[in-house]
Protein backbone atom coordinates (compact mmCIF):
# COMPACT_ATOMS: atom_id res chain seq x y z
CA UNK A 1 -71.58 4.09 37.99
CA UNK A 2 -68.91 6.67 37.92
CA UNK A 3 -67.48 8.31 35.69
CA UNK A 4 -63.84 9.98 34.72
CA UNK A 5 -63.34 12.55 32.68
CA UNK A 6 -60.38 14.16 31.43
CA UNK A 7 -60.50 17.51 28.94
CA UNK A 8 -57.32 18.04 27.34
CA UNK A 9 -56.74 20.76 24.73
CA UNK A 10 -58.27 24.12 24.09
CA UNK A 11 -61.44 26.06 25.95
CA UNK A 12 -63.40 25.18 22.76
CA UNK A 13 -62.70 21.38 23.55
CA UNK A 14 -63.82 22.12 27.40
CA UNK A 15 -67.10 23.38 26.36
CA UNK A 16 -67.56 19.89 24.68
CA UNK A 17 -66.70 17.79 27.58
CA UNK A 18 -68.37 20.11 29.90
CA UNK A 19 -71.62 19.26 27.62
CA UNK A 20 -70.72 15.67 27.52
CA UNK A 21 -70.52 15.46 31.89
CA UNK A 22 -73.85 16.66 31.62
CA UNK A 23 -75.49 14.22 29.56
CA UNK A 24 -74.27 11.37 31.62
CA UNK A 25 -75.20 13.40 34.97
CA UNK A 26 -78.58 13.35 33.49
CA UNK A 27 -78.42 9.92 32.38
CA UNK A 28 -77.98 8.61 36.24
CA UNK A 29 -73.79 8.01 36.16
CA UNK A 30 -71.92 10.03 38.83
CA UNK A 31 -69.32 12.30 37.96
CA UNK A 32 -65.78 11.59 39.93
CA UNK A 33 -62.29 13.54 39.80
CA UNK A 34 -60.60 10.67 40.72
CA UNK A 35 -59.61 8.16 38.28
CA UNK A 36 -59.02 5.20 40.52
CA UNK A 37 -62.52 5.59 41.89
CA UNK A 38 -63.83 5.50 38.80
CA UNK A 39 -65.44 2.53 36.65
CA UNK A 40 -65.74 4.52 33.26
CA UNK A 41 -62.75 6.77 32.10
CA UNK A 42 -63.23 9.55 29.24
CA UNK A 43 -60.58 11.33 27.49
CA UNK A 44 -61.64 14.17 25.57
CA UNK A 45 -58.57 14.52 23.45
CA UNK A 46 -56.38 17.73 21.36
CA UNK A 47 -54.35 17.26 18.48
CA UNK A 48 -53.62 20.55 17.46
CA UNK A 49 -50.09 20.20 18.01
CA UNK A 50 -47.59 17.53 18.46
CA UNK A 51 -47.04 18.21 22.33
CA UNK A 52 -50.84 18.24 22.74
CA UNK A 53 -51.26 14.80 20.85
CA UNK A 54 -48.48 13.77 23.19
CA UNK A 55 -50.27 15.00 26.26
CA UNK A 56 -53.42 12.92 24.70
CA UNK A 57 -51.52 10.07 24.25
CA UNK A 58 -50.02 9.77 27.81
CA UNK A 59 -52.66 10.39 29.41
CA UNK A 60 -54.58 7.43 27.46
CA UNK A 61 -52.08 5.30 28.34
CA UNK A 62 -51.83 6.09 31.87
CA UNK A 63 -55.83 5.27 32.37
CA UNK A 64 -55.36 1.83 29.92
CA UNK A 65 -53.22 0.57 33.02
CA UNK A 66 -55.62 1.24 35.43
CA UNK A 67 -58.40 -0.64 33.13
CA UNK A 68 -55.16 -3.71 32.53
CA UNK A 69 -55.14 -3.44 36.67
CA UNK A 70 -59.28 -4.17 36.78
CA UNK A 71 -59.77 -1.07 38.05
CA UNK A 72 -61.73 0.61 35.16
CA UNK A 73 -64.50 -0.82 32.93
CA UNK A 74 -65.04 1.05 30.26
CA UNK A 75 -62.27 3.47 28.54
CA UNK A 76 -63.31 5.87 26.00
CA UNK A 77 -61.51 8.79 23.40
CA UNK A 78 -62.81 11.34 21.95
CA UNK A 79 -62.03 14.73 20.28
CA UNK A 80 -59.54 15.55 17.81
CA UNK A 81 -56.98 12.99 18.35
CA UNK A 82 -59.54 10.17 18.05
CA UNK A 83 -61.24 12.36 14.64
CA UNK A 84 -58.08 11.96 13.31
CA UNK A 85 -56.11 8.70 14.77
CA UNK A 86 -59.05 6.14 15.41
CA UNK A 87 -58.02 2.99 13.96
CA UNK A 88 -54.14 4.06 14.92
CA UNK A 89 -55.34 4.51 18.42
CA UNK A 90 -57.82 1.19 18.96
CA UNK A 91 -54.51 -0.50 17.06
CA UNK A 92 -52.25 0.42 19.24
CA UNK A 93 -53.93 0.68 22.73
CA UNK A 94 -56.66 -2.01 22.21
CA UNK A 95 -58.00 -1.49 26.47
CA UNK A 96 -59.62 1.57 24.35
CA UNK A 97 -63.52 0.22 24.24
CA UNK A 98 -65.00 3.27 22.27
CA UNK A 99 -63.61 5.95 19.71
CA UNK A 100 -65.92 8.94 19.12
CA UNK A 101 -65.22 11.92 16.87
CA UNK A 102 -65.41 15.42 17.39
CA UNK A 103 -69.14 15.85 16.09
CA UNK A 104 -70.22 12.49 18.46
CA UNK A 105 -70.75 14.69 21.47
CA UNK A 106 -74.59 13.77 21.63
CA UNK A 107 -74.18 9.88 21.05
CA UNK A 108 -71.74 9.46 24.63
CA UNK A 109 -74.52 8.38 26.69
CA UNK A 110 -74.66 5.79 24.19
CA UNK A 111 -71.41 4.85 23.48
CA UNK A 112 -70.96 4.08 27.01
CA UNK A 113 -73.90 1.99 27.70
CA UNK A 114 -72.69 -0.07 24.62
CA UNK A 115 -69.35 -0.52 25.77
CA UNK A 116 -70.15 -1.73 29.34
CA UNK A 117 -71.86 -4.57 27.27
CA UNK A 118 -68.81 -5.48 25.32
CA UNK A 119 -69.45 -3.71 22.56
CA UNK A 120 -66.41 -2.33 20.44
CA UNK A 121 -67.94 1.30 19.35
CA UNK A 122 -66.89 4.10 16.88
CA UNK A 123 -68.95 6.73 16.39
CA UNK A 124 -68.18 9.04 13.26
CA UNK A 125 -71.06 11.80 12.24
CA UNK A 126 -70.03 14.18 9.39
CA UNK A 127 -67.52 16.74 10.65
CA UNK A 128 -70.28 19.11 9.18
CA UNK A 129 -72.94 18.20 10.96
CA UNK A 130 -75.71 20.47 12.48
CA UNK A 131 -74.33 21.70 15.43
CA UNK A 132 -77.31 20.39 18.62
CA UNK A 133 -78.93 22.55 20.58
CA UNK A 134 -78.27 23.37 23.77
CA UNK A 135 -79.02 20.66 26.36
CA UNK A 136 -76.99 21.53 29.20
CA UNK A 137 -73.47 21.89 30.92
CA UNK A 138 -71.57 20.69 33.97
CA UNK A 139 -69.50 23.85 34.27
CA UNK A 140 -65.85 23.02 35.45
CA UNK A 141 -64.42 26.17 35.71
CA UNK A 142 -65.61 26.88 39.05
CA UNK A 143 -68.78 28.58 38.64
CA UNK A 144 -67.87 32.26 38.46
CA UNK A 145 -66.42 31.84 34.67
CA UNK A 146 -67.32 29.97 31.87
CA UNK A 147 -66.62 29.80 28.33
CA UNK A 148 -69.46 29.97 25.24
CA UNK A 149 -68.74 28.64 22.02
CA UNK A 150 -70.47 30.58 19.64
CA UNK A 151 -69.65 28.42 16.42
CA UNK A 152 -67.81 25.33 15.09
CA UNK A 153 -65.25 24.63 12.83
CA UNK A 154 -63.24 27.18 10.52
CA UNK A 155 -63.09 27.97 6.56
CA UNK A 156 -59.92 29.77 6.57
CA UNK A 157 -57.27 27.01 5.59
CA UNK A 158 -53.93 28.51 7.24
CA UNK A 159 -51.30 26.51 5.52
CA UNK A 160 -50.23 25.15 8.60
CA UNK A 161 -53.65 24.21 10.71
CA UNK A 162 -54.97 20.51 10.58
CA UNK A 163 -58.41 22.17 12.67
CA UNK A 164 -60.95 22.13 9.34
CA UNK A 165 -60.17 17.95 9.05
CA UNK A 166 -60.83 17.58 12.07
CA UNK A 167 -63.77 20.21 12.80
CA UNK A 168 -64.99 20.63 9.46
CA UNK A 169 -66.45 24.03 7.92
CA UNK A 170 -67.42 27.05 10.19
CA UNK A 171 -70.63 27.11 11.69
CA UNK A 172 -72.41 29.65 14.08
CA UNK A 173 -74.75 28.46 16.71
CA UNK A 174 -78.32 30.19 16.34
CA UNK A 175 -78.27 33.61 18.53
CA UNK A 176 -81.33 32.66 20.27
CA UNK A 177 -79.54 28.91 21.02
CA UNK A 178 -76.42 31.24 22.28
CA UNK A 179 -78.94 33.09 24.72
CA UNK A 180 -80.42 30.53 26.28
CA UNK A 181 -77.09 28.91 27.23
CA UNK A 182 -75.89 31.93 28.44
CA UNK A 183 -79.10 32.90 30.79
CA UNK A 184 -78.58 29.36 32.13
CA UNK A 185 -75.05 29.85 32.77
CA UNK A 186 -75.83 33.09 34.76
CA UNK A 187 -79.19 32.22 36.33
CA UNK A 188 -78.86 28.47 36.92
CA UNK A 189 -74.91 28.20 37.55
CA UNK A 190 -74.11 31.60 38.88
CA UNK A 191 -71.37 32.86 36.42
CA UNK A 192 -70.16 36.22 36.15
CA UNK A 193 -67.50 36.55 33.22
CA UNK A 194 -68.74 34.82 29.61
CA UNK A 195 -65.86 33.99 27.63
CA UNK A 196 -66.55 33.74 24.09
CA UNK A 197 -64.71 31.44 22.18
CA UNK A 198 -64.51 29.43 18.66
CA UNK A 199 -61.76 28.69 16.27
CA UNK A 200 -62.81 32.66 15.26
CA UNK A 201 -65.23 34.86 16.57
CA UNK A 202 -65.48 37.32 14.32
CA UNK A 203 -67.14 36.07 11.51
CA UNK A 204 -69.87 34.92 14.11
CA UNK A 205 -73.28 34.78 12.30
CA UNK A 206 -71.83 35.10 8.35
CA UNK A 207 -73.08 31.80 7.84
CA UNK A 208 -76.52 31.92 9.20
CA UNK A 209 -77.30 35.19 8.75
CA UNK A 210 -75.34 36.30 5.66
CA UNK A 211 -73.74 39.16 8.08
CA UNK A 212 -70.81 39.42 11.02
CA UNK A 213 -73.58 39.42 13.92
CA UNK A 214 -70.66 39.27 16.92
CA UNK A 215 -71.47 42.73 17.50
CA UNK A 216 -75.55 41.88 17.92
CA UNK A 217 -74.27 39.49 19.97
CA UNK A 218 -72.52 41.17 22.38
CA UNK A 219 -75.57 43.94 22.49
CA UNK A 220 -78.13 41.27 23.77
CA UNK A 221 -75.82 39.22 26.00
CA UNK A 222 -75.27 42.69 28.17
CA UNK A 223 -78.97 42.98 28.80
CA UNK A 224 -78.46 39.76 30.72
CA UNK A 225 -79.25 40.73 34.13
CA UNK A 226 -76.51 39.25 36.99
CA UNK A 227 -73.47 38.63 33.68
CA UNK A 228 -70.79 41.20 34.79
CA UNK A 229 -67.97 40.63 32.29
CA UNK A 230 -68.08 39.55 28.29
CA UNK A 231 -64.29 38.45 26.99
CA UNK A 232 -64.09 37.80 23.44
CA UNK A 233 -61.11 35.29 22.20
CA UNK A 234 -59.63 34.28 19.59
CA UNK A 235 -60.06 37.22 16.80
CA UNK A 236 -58.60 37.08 13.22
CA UNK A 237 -57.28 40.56 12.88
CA UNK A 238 -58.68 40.96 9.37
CA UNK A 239 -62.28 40.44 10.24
CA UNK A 240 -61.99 43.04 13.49
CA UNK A 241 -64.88 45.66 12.38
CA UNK A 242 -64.85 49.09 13.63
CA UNK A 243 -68.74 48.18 14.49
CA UNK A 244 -67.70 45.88 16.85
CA UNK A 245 -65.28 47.94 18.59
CA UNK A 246 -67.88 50.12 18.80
CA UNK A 247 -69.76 48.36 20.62
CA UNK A 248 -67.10 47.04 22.72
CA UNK A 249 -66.63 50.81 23.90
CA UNK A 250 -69.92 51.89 24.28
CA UNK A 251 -71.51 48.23 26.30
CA UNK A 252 -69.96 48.64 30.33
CA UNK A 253 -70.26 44.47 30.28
CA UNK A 254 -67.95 44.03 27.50
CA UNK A 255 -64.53 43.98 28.54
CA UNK A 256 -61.64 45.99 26.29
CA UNK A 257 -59.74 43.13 26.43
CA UNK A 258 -59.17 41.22 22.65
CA UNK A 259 -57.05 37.84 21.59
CA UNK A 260 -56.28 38.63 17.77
CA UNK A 261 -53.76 36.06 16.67
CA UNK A 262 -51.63 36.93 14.28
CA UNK A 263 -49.19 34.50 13.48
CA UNK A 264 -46.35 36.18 12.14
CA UNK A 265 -45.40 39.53 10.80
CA UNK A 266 -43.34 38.97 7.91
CA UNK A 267 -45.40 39.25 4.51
CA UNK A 268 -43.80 36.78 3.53
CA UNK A 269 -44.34 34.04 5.78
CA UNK A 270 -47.62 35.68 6.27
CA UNK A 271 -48.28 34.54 2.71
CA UNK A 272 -46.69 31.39 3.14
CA UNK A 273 -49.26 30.74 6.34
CA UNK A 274 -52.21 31.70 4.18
CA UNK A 275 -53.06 34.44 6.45
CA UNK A 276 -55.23 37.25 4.89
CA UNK A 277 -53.32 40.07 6.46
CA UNK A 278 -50.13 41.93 6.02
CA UNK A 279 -47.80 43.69 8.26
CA UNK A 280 -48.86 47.44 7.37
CA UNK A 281 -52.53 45.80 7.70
CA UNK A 282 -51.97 44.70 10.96
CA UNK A 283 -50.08 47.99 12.08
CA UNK A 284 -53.39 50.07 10.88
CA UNK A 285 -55.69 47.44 12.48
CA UNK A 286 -53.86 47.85 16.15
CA UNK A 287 -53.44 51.88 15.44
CA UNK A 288 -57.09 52.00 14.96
CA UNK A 289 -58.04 49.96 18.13
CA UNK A 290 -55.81 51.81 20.36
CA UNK A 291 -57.17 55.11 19.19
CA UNK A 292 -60.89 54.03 19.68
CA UNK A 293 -60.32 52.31 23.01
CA UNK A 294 -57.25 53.80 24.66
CA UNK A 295 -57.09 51.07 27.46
CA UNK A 296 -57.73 48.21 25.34
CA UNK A 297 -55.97 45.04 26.24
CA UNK A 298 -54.39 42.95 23.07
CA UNK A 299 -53.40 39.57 23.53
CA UNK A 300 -51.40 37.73 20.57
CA UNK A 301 -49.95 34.24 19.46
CA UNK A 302 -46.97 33.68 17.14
CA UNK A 303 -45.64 31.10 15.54
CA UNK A 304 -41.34 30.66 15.26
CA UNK A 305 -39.81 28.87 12.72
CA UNK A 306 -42.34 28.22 10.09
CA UNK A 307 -40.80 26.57 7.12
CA UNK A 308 -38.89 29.19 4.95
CA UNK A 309 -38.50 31.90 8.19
CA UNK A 310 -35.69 33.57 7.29
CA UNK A 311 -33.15 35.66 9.36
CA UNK A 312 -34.61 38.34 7.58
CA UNK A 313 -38.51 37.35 8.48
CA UNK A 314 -37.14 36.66 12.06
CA UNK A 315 -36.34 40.54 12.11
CA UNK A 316 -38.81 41.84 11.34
CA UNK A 317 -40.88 39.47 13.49
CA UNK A 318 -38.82 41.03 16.24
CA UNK A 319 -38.96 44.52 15.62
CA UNK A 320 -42.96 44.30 15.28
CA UNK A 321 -43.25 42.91 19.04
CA UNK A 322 -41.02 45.85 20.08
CA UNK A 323 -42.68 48.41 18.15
CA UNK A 324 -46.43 47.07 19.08
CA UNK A 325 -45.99 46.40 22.92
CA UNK A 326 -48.96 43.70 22.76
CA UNK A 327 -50.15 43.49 26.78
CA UNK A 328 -50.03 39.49 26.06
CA UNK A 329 -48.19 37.35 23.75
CA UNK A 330 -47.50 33.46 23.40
CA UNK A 331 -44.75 32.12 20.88
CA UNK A 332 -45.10 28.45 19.84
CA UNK A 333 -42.24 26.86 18.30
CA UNK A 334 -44.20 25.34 14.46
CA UNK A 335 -45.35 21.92 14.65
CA UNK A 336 -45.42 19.90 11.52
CA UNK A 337 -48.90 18.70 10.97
CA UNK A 338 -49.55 15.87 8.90
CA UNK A 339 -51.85 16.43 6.00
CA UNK A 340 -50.88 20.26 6.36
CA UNK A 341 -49.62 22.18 3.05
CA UNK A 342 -46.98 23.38 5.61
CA UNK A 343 -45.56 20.15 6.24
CA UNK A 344 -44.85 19.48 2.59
CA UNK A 345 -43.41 22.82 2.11
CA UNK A 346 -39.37 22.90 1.36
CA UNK A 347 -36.71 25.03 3.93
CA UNK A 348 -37.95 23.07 7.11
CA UNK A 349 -36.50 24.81 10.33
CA UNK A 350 -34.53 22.65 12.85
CA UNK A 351 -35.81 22.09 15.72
CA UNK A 352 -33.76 23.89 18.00
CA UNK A 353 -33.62 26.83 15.77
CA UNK A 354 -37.64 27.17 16.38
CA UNK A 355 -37.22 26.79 20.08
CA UNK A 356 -33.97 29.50 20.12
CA UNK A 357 -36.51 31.98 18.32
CA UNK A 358 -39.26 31.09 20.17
CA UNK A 359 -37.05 31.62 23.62
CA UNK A 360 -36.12 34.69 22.26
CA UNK A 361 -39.29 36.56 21.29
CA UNK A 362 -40.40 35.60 24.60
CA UNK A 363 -37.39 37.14 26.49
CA UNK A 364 -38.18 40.51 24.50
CA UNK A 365 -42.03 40.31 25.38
CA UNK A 366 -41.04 39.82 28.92
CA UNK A 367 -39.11 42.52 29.20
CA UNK A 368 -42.53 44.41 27.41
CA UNK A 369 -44.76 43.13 30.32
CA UNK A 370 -42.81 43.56 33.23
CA UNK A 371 -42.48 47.22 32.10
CA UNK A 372 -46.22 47.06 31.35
CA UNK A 373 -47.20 45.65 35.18
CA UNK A 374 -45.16 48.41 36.64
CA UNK A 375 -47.14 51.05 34.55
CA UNK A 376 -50.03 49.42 36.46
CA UNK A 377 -48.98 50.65 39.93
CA UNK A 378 -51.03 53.05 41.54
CA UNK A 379 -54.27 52.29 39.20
CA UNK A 380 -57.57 50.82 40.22
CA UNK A 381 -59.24 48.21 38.48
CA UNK A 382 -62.23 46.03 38.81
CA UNK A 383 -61.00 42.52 40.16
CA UNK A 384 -62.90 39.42 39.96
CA UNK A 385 -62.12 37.29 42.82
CA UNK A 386 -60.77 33.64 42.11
CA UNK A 387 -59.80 32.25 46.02
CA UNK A 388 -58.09 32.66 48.62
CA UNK A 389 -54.54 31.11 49.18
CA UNK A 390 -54.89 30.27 53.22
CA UNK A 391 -50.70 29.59 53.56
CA UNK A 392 -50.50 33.44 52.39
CA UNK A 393 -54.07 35.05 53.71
CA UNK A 394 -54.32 36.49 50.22
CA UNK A 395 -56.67 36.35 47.64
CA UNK A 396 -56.46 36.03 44.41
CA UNK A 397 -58.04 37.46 41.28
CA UNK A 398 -57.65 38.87 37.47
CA UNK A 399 -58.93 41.89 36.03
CA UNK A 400 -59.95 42.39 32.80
CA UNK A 401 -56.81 42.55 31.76
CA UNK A 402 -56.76 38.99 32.81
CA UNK A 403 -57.73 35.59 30.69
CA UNK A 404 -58.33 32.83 32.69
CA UNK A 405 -55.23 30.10 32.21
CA UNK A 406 -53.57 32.85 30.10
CA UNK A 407 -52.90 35.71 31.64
CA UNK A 408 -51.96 36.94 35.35
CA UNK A 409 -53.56 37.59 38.57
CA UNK A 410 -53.81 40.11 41.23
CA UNK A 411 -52.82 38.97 44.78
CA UNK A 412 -54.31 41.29 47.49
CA UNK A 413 -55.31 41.13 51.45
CA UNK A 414 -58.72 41.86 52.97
CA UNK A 415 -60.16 41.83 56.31
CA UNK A 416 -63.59 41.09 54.77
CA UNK A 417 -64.45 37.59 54.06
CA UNK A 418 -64.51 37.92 49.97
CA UNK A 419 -66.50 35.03 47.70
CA UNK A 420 -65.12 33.66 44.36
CA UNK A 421 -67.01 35.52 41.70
CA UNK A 422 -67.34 38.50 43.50
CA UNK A 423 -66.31 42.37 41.88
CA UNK A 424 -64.14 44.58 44.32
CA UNK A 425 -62.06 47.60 43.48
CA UNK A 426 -58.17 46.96 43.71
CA UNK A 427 -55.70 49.44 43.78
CA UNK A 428 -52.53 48.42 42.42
CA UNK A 429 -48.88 48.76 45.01
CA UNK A 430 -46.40 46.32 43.29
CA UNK A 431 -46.03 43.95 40.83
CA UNK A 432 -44.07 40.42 41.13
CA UNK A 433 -43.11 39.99 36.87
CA UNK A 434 -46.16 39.11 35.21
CA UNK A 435 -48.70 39.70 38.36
CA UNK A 436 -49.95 42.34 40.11
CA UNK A 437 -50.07 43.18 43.80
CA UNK A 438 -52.59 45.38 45.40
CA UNK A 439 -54.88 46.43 48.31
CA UNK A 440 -58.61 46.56 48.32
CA UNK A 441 -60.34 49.92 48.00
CA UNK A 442 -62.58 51.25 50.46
CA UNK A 443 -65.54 51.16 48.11
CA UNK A 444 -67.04 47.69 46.83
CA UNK A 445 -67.68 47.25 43.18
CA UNK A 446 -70.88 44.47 44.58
């Protein structure tokens, strides 16, 4: 029978479903992008913030009508929405046959087999529960890329972050689990770039090991023989050891490229978030980066119009982005989440006064990266090749300045027949705002 499946959310949530597609695979059902050919529909579900649950929700309701219109058998939710929502979502969209939470990943085979027999299921394991070892994955990302999640969960209780109720407590996959996943993902699957990712990497291994063992990490998954790149994501700034940037300068495989989300900048709001960082902190934390890897990429999030942001806080917010120049930054306007100390807190923002500060920190970070791309011309990077756009007879590809889904790309021409996941040397002519242009090098990185 075929099967549907649709990953909404985060990278973290991918790895799940990605996990999940290869379970059934092995189980005998066959795998289908299209939902109308399909018999069994899966929605792998976000609720981190209200246009995510939104997205989640739609999208549910869009397959229901193909199941009211006898075209699907079996509809099933998991992830975060359904950890969260499960009798709100079975009440209100009863063509839903099976909820599953966020720890029920091994138990899908099952729950579909039960609900093609007309059984109602809901599957709830602890949100603590031992994390599995690895059994597989139906990479989706194309083959050249994929992401590792190298723990579960998070202890860090940001005032404003519904992620531990619905993940539980933080977790770190064994190293030697982590290993063998990412051997398979090179030798079986063929992938280039591993992209490390959990709700925070750097405190990788303090759980099992009694010790931040990121940096150990990175040391054996660079003796991997045919893994090119290493990305790391999603890094609380306070945790950021100089071990580890150590060892980001010193191993060739790991890329100086970092996410460190930081929220905010006011101390302030800072404390109001729960963060454990301040705004010299983070200043000294950046400084120290820079100076120890002088090309190193920073990516950042922020958050506009947390309850109590001030004109005052929305300064200083402001003048930080100037001051710092982060290569990549993201604003999201806060979203109340329920069951969130933030959403009790007094001083709400409007609505509209979020999105006018979110609009505007991005305006000023624009200006940042277009200046940034056009400091780029005349370089020469590594590119990792993503396609080729045939309309244009270009291809396309990112460097490691370059997150997948994120970041930008670099468009260039070549009179060689390239392959996706294959390393050439790009020099950089032009830029178009947030991407780069360029023109392949005589020499081949592979």
């Amino acid at each position: 029978m075929k099967v549907f499946f649709a990953s909404l959310g985060c990278d973290k949530n991918l790895v799940d479903s990605e996990v999940m597609l290869s379970l059934l695979a092995k189980d005998g059902f066959t795998i289908t992008d299209d939902e109308n050919d399909a018999e069994i529909a899966v929605v792998n579900t976000c609720s981190f913030i209200l246009d995510a649950k939104q997205e989640s929700i739609n999208t549910i309701l869009e397959l229901s009508d193909l199941k009211d219109e006898g075209k699907l058998k079996v509809l099933i939710v998991c992830g975060c929405l359904a950890e969260r929502y499960a009798d709100e979502l079975k009440e209100e969209i009863p063509a839903i046959d099976a909820v599953l939470g966020t720890m029920a990943i091994p138990e899908i085979v099952e729950a579909v087999k039960k609900a093609l027999d007309g059984e109602q299921v809901a599957i709830f394991p602890s949100i603590d529960r031992e994390l599995p070892e690895f059994a597989g994955r139906m990479v989706t990302t194309g083959g050249h890329y994929a992401y590792l999640k190298i723990a579960e969960g998070c202890n860090k209780r940001c005032t404003y972050c519904a992620i531990p109720a619905m993940r539980g407590k933080y977790r770190s996959y064994p190293m030697e689990h982590l290993l063998k996943e990412a051997r398979y993902l090179v030798e079986e699957v063929g992938v280039k770039e591993i992209i490390l990712v959990a709700q925070e990497t750097t405190l990788y291994g303090v759980d099992l090991y009694g010790e931040k063992k990121l940096p150990e990490l990175l040391k054996e998954l660079s003796k991997i023989d045919g893994l090119r790149w290493i990305r790391i994501l999603y890094c609380y700034p306070e945790e950021i050891t100089e071990e580890l940037i150590d060892v980001m300068s010193s191993e060739p495989k790991v890329l100086h490229y970092l996410d460190v989300p930081i929220q905010h900048a006011s101390d302030t709001i800072l404390k109001r978030m729960g963060r454990r960082t301040s705004r010299a902190e983070l200043e000294e934390k950046i400084a120290m980066m820079r100076r120890r890897i002088p090309d190193i990429c920073l990516r950042t999030t922020l958050i506009s119009g947390f309850p109590g942001e001030n004109e005052e806080d929305f300064e200083i917010v402001k003048e930080f982005v100037k001051k710092m120049r982060f290569d990549r930054l993201g604003v999201f306007a806060y979203s109340k989440e329920e069951g969130t100390p933030a959403a009790e807190m007094p001083d709400q923002i409007p609505e509209e006064v979020k999105e006018a500060r979110r609009d505007e920190l991005m305006l000023i970070q624009q200006e940042i990266a277009f200046g940034k791309a056009e400091e780029r011309i005349g370089e020469e990077y590594d590119v990792l090749v993503e396609g080729r756009i045939p309309e244009d007879e270009v291809y396309v590809g990112r460097t490691y300045l370059d997150a997948p889904e994120v970041d930008g790309f670099v468009f260039f021409e070549s009179d060689r027949e390239l392959v996706s996941g294959e390393l050439v040397r790009v020099r950089i002519v032009d830029c178009n705002e947030y991407d780069l242009i360029g023109e392949l090098c005589d020499e081949f990185t592979e």
